[in-house]
C-alpha atoms as a PDB file:
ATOM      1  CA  UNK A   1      14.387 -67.439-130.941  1.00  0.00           C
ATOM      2  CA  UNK A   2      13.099 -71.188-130.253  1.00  0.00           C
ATOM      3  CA  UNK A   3      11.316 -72.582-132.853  1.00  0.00           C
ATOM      4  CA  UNK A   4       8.313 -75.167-132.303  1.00  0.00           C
ATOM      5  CA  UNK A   5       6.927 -77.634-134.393  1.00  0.00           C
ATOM      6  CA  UNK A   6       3.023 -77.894-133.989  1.00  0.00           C
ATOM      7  CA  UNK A   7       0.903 -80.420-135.726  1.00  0.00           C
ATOM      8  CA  UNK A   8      -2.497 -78.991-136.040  1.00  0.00           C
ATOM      9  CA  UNK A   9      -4.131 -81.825-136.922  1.00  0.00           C
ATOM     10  CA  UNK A  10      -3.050 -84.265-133.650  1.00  0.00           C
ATOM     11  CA  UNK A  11      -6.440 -84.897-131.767  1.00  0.00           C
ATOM     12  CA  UNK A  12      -6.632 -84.620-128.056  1.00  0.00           C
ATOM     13  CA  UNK A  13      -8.296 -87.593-126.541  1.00  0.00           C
ATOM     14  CA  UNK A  14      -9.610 -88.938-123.153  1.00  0.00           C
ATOM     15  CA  UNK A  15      -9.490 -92.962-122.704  1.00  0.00           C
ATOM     16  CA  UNK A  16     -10.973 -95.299-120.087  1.00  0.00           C
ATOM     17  CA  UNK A  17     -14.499 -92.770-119.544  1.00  0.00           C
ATOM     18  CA  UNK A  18     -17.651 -94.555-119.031  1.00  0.00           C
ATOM     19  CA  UNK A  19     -21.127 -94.259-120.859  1.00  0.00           C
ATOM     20  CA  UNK A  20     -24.051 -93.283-119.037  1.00  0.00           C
ATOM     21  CA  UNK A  21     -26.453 -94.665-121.739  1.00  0.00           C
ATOM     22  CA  UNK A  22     -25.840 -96.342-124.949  1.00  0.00           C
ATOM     23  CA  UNK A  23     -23.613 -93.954-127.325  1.00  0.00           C
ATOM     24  CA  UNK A  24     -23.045 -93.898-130.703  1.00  0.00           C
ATOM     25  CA  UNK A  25     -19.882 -92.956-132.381  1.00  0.00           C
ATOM     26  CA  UNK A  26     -20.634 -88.584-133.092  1.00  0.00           C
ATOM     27  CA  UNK A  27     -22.266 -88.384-130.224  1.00  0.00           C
ATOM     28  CA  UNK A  28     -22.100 -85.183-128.332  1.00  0.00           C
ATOM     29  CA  UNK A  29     -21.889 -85.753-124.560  1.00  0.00           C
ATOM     30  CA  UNK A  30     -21.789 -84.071-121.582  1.00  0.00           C
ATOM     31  CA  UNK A  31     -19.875 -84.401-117.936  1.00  0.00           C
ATOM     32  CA  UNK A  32     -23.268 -85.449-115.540  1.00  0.00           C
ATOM     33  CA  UNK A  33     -22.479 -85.298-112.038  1.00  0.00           C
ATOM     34  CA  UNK A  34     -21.846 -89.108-111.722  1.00  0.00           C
ATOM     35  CA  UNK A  35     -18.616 -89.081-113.897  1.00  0.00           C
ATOM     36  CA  UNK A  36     -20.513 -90.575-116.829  1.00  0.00           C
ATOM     37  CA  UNK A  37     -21.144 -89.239-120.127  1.00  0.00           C
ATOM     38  CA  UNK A  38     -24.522 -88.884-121.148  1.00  0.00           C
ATOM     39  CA  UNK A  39     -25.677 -87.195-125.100  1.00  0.00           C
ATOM     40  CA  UNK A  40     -25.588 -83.320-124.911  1.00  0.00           C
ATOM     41  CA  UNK A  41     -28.868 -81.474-124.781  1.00  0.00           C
ATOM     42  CA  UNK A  42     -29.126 -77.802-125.164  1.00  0.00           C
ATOM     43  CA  UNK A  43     -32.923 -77.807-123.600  1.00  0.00           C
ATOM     44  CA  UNK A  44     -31.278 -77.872-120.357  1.00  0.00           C
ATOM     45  CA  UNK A  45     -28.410 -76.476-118.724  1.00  0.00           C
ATOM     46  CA  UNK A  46     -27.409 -79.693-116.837  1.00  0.00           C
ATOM     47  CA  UNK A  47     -27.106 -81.294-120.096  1.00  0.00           C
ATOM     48  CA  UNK A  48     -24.920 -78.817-122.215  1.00  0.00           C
ATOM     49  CA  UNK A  49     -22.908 -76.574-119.598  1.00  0.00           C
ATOM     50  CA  UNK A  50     -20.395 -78.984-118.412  1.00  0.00           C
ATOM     51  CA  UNK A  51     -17.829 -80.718-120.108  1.00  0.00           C
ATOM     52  CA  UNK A  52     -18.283 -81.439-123.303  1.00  0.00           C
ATOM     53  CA  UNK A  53     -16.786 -84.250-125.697  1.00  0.00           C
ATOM     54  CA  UNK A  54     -17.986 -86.303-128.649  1.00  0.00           C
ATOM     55  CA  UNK A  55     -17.641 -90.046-128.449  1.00  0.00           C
ATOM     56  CA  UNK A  56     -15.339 -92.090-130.841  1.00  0.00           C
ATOM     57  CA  UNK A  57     -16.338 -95.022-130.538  1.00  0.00           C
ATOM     58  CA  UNK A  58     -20.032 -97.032-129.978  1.00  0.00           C
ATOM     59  CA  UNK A  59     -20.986 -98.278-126.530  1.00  0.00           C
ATOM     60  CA  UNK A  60     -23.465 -99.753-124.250  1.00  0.00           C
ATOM     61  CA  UNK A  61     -24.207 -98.174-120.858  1.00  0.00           C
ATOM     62  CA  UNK A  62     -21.407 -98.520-118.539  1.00  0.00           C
ATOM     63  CA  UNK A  63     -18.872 -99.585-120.938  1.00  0.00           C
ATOM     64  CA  UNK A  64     -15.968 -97.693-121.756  1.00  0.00           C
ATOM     65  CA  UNK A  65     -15.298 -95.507-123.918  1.00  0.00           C
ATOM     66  CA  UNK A  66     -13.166 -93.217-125.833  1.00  0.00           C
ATOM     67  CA  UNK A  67     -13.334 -89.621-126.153  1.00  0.00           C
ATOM     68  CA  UNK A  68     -12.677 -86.630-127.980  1.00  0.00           C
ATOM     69  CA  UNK A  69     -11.774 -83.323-126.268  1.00  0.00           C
ATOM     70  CA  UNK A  70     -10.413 -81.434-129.002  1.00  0.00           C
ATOM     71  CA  UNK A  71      -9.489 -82.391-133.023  1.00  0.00           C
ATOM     72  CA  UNK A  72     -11.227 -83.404-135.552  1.00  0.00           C
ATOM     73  CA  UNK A  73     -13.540 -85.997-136.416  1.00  0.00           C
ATOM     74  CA  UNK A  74     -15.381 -87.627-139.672  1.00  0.00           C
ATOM     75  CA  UNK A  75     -18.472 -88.180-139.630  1.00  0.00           C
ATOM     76  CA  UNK A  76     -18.110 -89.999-143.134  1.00  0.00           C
ATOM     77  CA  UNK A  77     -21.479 -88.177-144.524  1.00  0.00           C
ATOM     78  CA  UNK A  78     -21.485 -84.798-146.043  1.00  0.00           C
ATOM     79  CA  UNK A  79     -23.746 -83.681-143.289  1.00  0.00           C
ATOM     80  CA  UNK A  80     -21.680 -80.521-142.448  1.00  0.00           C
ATOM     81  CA  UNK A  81     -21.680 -77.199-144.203  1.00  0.00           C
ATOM     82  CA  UNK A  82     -17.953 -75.976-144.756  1.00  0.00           C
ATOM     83  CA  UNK A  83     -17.049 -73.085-142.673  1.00  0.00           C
ATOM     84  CA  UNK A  84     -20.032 -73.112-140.633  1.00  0.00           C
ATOM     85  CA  UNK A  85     -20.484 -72.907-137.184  1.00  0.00           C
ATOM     86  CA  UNK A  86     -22.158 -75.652-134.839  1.00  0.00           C
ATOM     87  CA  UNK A  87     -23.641 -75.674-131.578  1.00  0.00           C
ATOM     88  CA  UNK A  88     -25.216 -78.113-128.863  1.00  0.00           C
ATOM     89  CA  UNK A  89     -28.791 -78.841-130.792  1.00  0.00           C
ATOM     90  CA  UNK A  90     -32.061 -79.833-128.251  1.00  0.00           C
ATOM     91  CA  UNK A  91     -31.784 -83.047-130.431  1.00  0.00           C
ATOM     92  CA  UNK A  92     -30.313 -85.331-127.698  1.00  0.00           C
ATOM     93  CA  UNK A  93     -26.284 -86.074-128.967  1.00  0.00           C
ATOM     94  CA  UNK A  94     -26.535 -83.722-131.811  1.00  0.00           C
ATOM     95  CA  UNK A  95     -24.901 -80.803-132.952  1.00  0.00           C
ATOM     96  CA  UNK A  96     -27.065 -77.783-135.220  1.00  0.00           C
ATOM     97  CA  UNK A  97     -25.489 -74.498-136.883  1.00  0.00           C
ATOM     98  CA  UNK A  98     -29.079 -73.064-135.435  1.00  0.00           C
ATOM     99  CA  UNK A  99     -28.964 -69.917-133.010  1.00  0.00           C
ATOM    100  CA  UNK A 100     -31.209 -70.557-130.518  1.00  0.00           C
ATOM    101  CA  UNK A 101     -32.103 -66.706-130.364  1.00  0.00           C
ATOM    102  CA  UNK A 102     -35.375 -65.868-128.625  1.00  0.00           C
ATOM    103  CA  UNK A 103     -35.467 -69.036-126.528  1.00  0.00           C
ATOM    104  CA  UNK A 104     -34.361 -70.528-123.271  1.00  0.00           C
ATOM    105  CA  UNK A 105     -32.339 -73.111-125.007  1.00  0.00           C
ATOM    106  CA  UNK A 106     -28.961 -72.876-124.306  1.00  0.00           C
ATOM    107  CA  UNK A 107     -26.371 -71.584-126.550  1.00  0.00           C
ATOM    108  CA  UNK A 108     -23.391 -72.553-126.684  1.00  0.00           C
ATOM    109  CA  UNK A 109     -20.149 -73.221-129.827  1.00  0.00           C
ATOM    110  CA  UNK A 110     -19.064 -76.737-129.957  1.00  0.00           C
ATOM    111  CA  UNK A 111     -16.748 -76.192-133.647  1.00  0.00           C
ATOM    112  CA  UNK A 112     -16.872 -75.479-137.072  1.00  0.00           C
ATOM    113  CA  UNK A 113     -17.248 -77.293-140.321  1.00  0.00           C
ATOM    114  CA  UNK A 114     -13.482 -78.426-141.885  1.00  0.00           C
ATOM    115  CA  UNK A 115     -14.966 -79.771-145.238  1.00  0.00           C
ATOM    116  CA  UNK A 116     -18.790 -81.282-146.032  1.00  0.00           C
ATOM    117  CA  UNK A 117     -17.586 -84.330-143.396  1.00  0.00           C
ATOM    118  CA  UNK A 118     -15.535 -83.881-141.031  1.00  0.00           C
ATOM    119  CA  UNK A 119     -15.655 -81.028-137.986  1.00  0.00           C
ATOM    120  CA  UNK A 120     -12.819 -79.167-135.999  1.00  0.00           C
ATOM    121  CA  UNK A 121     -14.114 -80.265-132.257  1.00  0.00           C
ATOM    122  CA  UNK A 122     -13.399 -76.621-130.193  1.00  0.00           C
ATOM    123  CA  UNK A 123     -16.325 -76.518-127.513  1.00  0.00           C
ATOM    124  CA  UNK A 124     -16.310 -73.001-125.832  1.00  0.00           C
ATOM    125  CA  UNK A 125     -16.718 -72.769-122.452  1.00  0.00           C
ATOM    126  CA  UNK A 126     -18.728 -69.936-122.625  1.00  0.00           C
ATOM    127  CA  UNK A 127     -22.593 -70.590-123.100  1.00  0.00           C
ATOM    128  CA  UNK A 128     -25.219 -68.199-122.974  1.00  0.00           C
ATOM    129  CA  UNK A 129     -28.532 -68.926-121.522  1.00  0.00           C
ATOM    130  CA  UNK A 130     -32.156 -67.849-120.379  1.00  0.00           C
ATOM    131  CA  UNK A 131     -33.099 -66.085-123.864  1.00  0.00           C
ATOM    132  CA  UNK A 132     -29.266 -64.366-123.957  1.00  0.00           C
ATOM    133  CA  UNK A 133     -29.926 -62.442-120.282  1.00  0.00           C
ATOM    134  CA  UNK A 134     -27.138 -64.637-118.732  1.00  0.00           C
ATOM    135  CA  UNK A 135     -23.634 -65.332-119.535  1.00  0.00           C
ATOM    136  CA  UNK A 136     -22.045 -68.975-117.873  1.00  0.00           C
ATOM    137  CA  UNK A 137     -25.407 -68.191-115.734  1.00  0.00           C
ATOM    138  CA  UNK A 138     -24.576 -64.628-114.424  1.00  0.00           C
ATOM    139  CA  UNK A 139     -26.780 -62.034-115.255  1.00  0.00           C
ATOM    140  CA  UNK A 140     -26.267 -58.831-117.598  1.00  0.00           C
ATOM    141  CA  UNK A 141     -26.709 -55.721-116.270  1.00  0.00           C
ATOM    142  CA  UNK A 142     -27.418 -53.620-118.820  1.00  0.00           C
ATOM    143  CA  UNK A 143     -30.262 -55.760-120.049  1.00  0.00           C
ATOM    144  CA  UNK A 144     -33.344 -53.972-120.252  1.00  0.00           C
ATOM    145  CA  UNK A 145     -37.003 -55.343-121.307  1.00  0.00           C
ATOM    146  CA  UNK A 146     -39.642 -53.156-122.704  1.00  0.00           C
ATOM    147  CA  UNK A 147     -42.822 -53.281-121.348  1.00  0.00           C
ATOM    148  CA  UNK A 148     -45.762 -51.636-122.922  1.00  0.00           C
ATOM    149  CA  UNK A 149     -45.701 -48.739-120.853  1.00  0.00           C
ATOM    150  CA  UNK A 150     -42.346 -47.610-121.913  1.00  0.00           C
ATOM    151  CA  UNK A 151     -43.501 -48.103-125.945  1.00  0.00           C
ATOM    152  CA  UNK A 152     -44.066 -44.356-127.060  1.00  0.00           C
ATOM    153  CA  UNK A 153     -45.851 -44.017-130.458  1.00  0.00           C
ATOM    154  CA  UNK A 154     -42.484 -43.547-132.457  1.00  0.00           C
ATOM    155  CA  UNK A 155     -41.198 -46.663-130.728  1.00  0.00           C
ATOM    156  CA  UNK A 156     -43.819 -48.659-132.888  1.00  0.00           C
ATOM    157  CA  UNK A 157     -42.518 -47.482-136.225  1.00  0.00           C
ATOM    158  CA  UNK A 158     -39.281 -48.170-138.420  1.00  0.00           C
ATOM    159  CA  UNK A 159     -36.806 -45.675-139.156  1.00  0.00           C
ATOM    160  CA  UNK A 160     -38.207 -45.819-142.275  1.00  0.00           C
ATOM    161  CA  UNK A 161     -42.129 -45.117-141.328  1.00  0.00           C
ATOM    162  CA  UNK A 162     -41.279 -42.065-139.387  1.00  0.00           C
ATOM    163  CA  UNK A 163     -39.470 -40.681-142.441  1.00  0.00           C
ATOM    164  CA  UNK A 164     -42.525 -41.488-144.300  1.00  0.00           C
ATOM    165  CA  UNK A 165     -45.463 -40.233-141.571  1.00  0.00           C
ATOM    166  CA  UNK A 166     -42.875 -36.792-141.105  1.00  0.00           C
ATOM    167  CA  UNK A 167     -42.909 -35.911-144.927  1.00  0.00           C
ATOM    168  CA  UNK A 168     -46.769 -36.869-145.238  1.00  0.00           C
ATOM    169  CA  UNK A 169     -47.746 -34.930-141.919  1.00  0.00           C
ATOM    170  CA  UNK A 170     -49.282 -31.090-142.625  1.00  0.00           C
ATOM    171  CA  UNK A 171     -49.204 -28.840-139.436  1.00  0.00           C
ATOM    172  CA  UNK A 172     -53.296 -28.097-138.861  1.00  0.00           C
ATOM    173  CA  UNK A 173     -54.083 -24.601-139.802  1.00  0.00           C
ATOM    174  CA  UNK A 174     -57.703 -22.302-139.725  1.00  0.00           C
ATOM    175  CA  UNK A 175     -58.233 -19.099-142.535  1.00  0.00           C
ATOM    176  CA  UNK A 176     -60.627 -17.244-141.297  1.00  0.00           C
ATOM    177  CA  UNK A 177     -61.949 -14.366-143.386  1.00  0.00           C
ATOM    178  CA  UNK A 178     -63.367 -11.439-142.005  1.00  0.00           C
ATOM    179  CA  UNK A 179     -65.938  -9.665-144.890  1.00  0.00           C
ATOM    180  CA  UNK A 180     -67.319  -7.581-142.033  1.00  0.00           C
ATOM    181  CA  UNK A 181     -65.559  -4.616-141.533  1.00  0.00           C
ATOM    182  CA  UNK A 182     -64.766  -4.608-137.832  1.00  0.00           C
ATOM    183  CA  UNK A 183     -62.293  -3.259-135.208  1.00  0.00           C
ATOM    184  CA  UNK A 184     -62.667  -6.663-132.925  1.00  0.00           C
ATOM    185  CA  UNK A 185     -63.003 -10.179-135.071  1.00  0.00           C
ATOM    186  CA  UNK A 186     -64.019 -13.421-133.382  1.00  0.00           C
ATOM    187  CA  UNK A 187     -62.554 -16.422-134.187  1.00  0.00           C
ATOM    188  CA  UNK A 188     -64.017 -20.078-133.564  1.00  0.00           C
ATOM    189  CA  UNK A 189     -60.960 -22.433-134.783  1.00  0.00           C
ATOM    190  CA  UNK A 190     -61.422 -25.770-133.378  1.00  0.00           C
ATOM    191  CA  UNK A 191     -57.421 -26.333-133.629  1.00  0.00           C
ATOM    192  CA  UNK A 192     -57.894 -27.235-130.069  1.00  0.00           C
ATOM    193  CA  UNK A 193     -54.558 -25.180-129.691  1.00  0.00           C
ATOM    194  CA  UNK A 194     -54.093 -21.769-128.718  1.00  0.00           C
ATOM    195  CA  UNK A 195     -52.437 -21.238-132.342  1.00  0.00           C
ATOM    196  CA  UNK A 196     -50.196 -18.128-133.718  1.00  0.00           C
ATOM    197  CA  UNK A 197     -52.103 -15.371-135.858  1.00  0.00           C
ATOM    198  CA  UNK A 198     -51.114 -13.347-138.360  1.00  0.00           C
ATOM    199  CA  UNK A 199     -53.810 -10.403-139.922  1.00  0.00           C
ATOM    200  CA  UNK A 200     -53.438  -9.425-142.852  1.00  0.00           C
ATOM    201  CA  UNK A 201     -55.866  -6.535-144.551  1.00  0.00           C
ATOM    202  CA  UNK A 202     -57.520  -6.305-147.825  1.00  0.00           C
ATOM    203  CA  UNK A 203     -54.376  -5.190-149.669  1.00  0.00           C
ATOM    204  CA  UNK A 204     -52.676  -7.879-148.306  1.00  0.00           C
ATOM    205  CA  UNK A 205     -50.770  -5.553-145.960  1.00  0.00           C
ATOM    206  CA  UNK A 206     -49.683  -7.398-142.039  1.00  0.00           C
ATOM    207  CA  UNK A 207     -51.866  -5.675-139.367  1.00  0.00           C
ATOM    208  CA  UNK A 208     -50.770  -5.962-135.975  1.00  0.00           C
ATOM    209  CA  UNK A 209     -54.155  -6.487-133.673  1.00  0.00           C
ATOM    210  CA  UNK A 210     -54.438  -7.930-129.759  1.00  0.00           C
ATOM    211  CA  UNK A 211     -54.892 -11.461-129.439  1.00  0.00           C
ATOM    212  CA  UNK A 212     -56.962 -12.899-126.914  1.00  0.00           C
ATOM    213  CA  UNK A 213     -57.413 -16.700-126.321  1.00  0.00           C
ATOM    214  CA  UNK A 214     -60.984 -17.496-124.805  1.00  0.00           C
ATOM    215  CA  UNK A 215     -59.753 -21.391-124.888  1.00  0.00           C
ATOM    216  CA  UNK A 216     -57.968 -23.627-127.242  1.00  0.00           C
ATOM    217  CA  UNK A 217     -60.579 -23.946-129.954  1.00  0.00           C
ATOM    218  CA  UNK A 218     -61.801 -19.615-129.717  1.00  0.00           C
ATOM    219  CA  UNK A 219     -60.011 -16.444-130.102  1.00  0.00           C
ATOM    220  CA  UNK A 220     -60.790 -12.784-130.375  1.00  0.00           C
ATOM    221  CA  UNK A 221     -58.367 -10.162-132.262  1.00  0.00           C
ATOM    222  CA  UNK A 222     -58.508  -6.222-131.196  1.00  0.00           C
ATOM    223  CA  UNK A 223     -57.768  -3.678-133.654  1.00  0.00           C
ATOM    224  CA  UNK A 224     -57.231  -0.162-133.368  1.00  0.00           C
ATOM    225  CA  UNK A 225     -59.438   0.744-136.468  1.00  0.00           C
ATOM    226  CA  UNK A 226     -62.345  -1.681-138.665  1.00  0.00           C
ATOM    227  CA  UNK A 227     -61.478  -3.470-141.466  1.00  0.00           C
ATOM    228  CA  UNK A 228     -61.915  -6.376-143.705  1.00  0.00           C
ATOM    229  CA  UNK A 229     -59.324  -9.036-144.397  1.00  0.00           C
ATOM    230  CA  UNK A 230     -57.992 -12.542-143.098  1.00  0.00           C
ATOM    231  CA  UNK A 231     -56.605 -13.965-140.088  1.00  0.00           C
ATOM    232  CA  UNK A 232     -54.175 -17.133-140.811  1.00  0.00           C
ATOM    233  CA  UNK A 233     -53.686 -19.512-137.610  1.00  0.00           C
ATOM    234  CA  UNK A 234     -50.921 -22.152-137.367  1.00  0.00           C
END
């Protein structure tokens, strides 16, 4: 088996590039379209979606500089956060460990924190864009918005507030007594339902009757003989 030697800590650089504007050493910068480098924006896609580098040196516009495509780099302040993540920032040149979620801002991993100081230059090539519906600017189809019309009531609530409203909620119910003895008893409910009966007779015996719904708020029970007793409707 071959073995290689690889020193992780060798930069990768680009020499003889030209500045666009004048550059300060820890710039970001991007690739613009007239071979210059100009400071990274993530407010626009022209400005954060091409090549990215981070200058090494200060410059003037049009001079040349030098570049740094991969490796790291000191900023010599303890401006970084150890382990953490950075992007392009909307602040022109910068870098920010902010997620630009909900926004049209462009997001998109330039490297992470080494120490407090110095950062381990890795720009993706990925970037995500147009409040995270595109990927490198094509579209995701499973993306779906909401609009009002497809909210349902539930849809409004936590997990958590339906538990709540479903051990709270009581299923409406009418007891009606009948003190008349009477072979046909008529029943105004206002359940606005056409709800199920059960009869049951002054002993507190189940009596089977006829149940007939005039609408969903009156109903009329037929019995084969008169009696007193109550009617419970769910």
């Amino acid at each position: 088996m071959a073995n290689f030697n690889i020193n992780i800590n060798a930069n990768v650089q680009e020499t003889n590039n030209t500045a666009g504007e004048a550059l300060a050493s820890g710039d970001l910068v991007y690739l613009a379209t007239d071979g210059k480098y100009y400071k990274a924006s993530a407010s626009l896609n022209s400005k954060s979606t091409t090549e990215l580098r981070l200058v090494t040196n200060d410059a003037v516009s049009n001079a040349t500089i030098t570049l740094l495509v991969y490796g790291y780099y000191d900023y010599g302040l303890p401006i970084l956060t150890a382990g953490e993540k950075y992007y392009v920032s909307t602040a022109s040149g910068d870098i920010t460990d902010q997620l630009y979620i909900g926004t049209n801002n462009i997001i998109r991993y330039v490297g992470t924190a080494y120490d407090t100081n110095t950062i381990l230059f890795n720009p993706d090539q990925t970037y995500i864009s147009e409040d995270a519906t595109k990927i490198n600017d094509v579209p995701l189809n499973f993306i779906h918005v909401h609009l009002e019309t497809d909210i349902t009531d539930l849809d409004k609530y936590t997990v958590a507030e339906v538990d709540a409203l479903i051990a709270t909620a009581t299923d409406i119910h009418y007891e009606h007594i009948q003190s008349v003895s009477s072979a046909s008893w008529v029943i105004s409910h206002s359940l606005g339902k056409k709800p199920s009966v059960t009869v049951q007779d002054g002993s507190g015996n189940d009596v089977e009757g006829s149940v007939s719904y005039t609408d969903d708020n009156n109903l009329t029970i037929t019995f084969n003989t008169a009696f007193t007793g109550v009617a419970y409707l769910n």
